[in-house]
PDB file of N, CA and C in Angstrom:
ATOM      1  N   UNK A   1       0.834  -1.176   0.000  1.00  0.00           N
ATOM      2  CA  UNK A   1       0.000   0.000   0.000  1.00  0.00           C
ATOM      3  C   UNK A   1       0.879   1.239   0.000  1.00  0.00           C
ATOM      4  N   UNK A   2       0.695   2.006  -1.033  1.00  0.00           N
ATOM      5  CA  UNK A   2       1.527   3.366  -0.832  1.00  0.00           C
ATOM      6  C   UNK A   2       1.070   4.165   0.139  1.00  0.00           C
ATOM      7  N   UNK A   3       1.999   5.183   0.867  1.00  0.00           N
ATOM      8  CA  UNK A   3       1.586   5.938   1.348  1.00  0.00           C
ATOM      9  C   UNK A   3       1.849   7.473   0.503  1.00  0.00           C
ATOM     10  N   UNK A   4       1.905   7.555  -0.534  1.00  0.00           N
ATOM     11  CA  UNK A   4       2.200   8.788  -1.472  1.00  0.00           C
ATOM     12  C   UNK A   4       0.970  10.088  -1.122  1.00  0.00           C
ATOM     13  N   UNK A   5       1.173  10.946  -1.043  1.00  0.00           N
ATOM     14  CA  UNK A   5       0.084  11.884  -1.244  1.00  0.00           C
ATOM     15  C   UNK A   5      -0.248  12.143  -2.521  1.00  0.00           C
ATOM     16  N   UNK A   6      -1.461  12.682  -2.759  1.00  0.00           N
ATOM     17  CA  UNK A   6      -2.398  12.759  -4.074  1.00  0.00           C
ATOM     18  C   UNK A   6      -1.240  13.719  -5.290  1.00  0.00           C
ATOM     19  N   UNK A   7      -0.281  14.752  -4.749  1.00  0.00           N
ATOM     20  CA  UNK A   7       0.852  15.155  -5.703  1.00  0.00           C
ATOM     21  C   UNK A   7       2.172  14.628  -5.690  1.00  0.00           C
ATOM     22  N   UNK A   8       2.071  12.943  -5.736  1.00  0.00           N
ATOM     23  CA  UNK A   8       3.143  12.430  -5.454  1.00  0.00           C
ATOM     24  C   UNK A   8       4.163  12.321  -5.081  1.00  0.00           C
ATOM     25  N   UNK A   9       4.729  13.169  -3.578  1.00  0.00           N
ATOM     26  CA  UNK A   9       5.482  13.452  -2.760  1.00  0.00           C
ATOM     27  C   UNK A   9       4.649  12.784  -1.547  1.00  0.00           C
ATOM     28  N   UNK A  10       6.228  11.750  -1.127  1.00  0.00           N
ATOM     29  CA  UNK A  10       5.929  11.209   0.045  1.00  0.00           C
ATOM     30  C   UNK A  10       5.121  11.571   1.644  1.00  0.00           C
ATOM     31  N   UNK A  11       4.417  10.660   2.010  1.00  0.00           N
ATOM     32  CA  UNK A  11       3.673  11.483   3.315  1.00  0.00           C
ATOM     33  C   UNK A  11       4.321  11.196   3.839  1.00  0.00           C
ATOM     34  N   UNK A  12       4.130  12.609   4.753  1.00  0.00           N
ATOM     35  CA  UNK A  12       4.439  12.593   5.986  1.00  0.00           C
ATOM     36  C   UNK A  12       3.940  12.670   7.391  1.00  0.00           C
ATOM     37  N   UNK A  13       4.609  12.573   8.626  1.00  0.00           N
ATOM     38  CA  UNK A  13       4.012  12.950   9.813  1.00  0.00           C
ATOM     39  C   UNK A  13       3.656  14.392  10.212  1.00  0.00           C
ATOM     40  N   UNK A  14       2.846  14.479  11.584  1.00  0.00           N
ATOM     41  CA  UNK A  14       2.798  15.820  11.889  1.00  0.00           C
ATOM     42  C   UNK A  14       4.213  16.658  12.105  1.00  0.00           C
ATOM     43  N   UNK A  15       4.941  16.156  12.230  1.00  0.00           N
ATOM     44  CA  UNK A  15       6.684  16.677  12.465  1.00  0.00           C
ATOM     45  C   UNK A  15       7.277  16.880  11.038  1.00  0.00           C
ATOM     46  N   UNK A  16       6.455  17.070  10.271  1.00  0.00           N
ATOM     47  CA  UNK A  16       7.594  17.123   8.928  1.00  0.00           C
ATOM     48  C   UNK A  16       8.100  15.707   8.214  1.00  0.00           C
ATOM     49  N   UNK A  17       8.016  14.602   8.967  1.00  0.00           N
ATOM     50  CA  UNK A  17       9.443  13.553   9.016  1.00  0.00           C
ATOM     51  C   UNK A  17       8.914  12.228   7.866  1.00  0.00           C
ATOM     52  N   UNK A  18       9.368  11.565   7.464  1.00  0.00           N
ATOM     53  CA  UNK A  18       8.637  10.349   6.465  1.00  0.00           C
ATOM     54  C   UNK A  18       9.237   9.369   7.720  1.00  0.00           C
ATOM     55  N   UNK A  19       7.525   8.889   7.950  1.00  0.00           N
ATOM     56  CA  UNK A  19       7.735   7.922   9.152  1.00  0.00           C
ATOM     57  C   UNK A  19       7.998   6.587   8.485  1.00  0.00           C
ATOM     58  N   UNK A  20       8.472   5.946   9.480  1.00  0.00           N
ATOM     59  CA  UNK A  20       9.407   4.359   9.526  1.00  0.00           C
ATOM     60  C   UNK A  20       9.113   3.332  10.228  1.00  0.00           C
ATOM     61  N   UNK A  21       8.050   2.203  10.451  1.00  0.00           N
ATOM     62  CA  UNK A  21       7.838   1.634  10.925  1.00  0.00           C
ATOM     63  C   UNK A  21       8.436   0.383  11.211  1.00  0.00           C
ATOM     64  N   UNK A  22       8.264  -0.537  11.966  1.00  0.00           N
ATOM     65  CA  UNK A  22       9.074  -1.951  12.131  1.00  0.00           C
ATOM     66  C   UNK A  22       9.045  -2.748  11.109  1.00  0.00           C
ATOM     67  N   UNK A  23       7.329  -2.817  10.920  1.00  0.00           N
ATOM     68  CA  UNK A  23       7.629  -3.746   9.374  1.00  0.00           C
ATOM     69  C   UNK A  23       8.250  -3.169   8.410  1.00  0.00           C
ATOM     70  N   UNK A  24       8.253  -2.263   8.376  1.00  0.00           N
ATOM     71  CA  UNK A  24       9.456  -1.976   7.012  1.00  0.00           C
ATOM     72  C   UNK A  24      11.229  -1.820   7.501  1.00  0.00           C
ATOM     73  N   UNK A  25      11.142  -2.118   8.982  1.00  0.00           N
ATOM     74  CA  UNK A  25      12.378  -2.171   8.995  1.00  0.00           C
ATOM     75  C   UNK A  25      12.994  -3.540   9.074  1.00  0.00           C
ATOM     76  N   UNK A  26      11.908  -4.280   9.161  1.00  0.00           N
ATOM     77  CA  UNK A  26      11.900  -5.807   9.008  1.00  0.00           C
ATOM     78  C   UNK A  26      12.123  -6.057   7.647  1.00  0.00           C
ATOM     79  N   UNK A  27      11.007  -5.678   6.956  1.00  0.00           N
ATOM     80  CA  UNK A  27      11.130  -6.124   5.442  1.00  0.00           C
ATOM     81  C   UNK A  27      12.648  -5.941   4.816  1.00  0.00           C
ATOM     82  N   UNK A  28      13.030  -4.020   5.163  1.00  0.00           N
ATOM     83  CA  UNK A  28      14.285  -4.436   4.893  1.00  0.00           C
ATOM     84  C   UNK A  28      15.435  -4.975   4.796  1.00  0.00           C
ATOM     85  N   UNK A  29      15.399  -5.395   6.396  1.00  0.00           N
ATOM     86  CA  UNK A  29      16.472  -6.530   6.966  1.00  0.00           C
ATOM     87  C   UNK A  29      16.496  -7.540   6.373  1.00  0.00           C
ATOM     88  N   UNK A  30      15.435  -8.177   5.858  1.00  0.00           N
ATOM     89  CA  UNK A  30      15.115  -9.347   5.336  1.00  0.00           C
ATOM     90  C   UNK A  30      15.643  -9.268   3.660  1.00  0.00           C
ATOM     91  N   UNK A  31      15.221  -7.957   2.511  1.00  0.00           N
ATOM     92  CA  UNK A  31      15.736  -7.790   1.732  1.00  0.00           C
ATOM     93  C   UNK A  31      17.672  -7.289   1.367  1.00  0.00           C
ATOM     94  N   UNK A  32      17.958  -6.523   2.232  1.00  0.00           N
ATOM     95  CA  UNK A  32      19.445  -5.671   1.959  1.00  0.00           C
ATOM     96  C   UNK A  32      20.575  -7.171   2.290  1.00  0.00           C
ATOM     97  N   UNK A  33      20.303  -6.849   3.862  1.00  0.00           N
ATOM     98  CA  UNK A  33      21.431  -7.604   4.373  1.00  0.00           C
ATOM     99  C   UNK A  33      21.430  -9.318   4.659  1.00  0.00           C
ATOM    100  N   UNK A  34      19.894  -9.434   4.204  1.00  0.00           N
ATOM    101  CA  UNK A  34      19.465 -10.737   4.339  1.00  0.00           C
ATOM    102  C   UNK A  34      19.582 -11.294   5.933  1.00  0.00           C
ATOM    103  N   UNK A  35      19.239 -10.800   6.840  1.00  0.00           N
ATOM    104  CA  UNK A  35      19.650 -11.098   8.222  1.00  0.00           C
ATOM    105  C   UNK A  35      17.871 -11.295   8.839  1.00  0.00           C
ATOM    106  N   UNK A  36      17.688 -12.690   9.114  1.00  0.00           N
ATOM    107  CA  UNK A  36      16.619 -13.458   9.556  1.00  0.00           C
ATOM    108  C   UNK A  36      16.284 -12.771  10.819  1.00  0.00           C
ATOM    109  N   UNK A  37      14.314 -13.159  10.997  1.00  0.00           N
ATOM    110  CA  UNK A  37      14.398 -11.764  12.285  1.00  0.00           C
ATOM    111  C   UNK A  37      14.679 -12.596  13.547  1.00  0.00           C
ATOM    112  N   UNK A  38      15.153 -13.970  13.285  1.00  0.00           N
ATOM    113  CA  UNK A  38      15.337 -14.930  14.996  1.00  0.00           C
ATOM    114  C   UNK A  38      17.239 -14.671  14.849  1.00  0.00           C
ATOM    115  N   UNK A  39      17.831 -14.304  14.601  1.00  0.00           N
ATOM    116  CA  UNK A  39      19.183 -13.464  14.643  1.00  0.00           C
ATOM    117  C   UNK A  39      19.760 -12.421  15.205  1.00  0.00           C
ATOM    118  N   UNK A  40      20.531 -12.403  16.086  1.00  0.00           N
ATOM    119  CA  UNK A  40      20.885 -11.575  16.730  1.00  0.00           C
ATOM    120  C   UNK A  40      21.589 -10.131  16.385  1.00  0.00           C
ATOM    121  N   UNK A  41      21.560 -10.196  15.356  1.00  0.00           N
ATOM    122  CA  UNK A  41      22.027  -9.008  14.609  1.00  0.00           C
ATOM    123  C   UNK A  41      21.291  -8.304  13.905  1.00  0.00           C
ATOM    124  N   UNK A  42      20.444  -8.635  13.533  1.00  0.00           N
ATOM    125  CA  UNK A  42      19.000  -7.096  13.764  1.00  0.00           C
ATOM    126  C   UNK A  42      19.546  -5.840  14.427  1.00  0.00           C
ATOM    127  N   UNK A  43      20.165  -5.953  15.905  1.00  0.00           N
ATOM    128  CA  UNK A  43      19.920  -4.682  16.539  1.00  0.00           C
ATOM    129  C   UNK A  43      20.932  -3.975  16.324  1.00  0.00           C
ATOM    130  N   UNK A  44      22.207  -4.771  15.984  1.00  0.00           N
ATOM    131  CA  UNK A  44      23.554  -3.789  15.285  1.00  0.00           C
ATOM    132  C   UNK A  44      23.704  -3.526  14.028  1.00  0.00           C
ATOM    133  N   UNK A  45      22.777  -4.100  13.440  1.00  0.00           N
ATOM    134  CA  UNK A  45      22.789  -3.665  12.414  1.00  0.00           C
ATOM    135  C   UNK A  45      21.533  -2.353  12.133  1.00  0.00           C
ATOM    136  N   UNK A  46      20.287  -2.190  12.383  1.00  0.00           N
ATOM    137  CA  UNK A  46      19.817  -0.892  12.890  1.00  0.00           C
ATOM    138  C   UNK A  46      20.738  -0.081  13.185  1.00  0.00           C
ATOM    139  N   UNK A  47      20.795   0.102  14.411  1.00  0.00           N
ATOM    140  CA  UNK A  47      21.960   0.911  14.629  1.00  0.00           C
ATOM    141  C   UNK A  47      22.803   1.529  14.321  1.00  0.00           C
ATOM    142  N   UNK A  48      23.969   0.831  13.990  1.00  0.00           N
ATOM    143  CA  UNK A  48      25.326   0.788  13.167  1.00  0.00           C
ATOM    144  C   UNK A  48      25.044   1.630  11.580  1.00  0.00           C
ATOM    145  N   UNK A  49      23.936   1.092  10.780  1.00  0.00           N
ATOM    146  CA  UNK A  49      23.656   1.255   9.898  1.00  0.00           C
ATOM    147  C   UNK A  49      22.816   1.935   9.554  1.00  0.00           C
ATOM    148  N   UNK A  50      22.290   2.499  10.537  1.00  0.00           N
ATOM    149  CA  UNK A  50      21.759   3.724  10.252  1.00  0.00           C
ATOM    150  C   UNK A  50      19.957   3.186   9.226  1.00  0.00           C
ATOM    151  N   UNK A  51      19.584   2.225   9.891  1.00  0.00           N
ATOM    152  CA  UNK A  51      18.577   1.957   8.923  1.00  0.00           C
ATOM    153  C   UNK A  51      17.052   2.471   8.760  1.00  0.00           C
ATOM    154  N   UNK A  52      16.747   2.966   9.658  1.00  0.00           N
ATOM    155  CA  UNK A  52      15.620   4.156   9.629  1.00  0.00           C
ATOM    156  C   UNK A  52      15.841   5.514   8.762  1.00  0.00           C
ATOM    157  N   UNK A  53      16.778   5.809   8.755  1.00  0.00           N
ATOM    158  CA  UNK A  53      17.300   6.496   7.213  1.00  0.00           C
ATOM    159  C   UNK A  53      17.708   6.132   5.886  1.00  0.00           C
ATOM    160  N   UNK A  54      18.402   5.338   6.131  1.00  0.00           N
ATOM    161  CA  UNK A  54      18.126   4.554   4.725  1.00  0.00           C
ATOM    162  C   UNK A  54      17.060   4.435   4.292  1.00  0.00           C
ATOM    163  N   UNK A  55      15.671   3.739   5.081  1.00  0.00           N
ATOM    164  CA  UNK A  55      14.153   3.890   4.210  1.00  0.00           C
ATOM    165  C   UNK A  55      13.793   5.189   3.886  1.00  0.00           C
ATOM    166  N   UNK A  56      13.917   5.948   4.980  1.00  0.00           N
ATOM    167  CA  UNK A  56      13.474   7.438   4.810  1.00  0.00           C
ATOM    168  C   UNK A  56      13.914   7.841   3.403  1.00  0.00           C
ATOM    169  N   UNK A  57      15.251   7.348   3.234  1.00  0.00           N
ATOM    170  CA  UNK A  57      16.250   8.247   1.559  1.00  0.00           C
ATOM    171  C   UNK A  57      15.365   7.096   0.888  1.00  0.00           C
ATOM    172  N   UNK A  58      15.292   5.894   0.871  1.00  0.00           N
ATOM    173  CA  UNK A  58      14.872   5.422  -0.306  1.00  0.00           C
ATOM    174  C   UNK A  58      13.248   5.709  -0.279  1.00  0.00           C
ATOM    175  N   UNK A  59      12.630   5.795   0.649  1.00  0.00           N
ATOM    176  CA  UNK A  59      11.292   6.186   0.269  1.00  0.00           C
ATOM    177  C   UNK A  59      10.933   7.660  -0.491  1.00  0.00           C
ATOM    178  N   UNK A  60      12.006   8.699   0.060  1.00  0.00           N
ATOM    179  CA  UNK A  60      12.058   9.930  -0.664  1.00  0.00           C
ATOM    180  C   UNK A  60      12.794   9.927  -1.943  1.00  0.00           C
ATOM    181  N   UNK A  61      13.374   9.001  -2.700  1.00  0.00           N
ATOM    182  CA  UNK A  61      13.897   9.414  -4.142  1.00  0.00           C
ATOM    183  C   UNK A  61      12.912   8.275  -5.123  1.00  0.00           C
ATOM    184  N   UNK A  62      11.746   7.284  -4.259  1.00  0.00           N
ATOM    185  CA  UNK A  62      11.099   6.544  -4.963  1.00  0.00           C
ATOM    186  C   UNK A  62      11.522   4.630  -4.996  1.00  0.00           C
ATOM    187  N   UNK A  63      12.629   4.428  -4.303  1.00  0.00           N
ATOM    188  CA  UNK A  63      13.006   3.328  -4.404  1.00  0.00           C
ATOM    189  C   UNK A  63      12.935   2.364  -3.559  1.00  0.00           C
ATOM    190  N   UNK A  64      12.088   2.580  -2.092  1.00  0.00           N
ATOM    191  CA  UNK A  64      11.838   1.611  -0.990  1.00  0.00           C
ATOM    192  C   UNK A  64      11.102   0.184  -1.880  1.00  0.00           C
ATOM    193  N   UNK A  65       9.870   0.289  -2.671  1.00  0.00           N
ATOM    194  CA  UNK A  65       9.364  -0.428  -2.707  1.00  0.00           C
ATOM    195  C   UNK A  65      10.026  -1.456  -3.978  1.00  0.00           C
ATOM    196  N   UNK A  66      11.357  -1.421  -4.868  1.00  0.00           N
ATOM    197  CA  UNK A  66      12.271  -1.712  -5.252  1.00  0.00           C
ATOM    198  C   UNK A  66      13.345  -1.932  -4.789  1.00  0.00           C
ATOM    199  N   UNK A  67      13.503  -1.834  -3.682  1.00  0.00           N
ATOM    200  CA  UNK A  67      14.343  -2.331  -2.771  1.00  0.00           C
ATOM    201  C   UNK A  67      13.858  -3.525  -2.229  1.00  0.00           C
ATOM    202  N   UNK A  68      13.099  -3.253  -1.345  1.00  0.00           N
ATOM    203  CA  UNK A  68      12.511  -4.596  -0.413  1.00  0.00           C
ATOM    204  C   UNK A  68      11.913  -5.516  -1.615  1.00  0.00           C
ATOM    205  N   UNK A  69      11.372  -5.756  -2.868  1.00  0.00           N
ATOM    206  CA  UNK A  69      10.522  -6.501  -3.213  1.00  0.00           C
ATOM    207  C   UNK A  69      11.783  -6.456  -5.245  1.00  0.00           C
ATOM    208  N   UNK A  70      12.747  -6.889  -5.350  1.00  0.00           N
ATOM    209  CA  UNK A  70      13.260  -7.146  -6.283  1.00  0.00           C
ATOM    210  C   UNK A  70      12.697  -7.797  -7.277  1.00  0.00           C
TER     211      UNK A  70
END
């Protein structure tokens, strides 16, 4: 399901911000780095990697949903 607004620029929250939820930080984990969610490296890799921004950039230049779903 997109969340695009009707002039095709990403929605956002009341803060300005393009929100990031778990399942998509799941989905990604599961697509980029391939790291299963019963693995202990989920949380350094968040982290470390900065992965709530990464969706944010790929949801803002158009490429989240080409990312996670190849």
């Amino acid at each position: 399901m997109s969340r695009r607004s009707h002039h095709g620029r990403q929605a956002r929250d009341l803060f300005g911000e393009i929100p990031v939820t778990w399942p998509e930080i799941w989905d990604w984990l599961e697509a980029i780095p391939k790291i299963p969610r019963d693995s202990w490296r989920p949380v350094y890799y968040i982290e470390y990697w900065n992965v709530p921004e990464k969706i944010r950039a790929a949801k803002l230049n158009g490429t989240y949903h080409q990312i996670i779903n190849p």
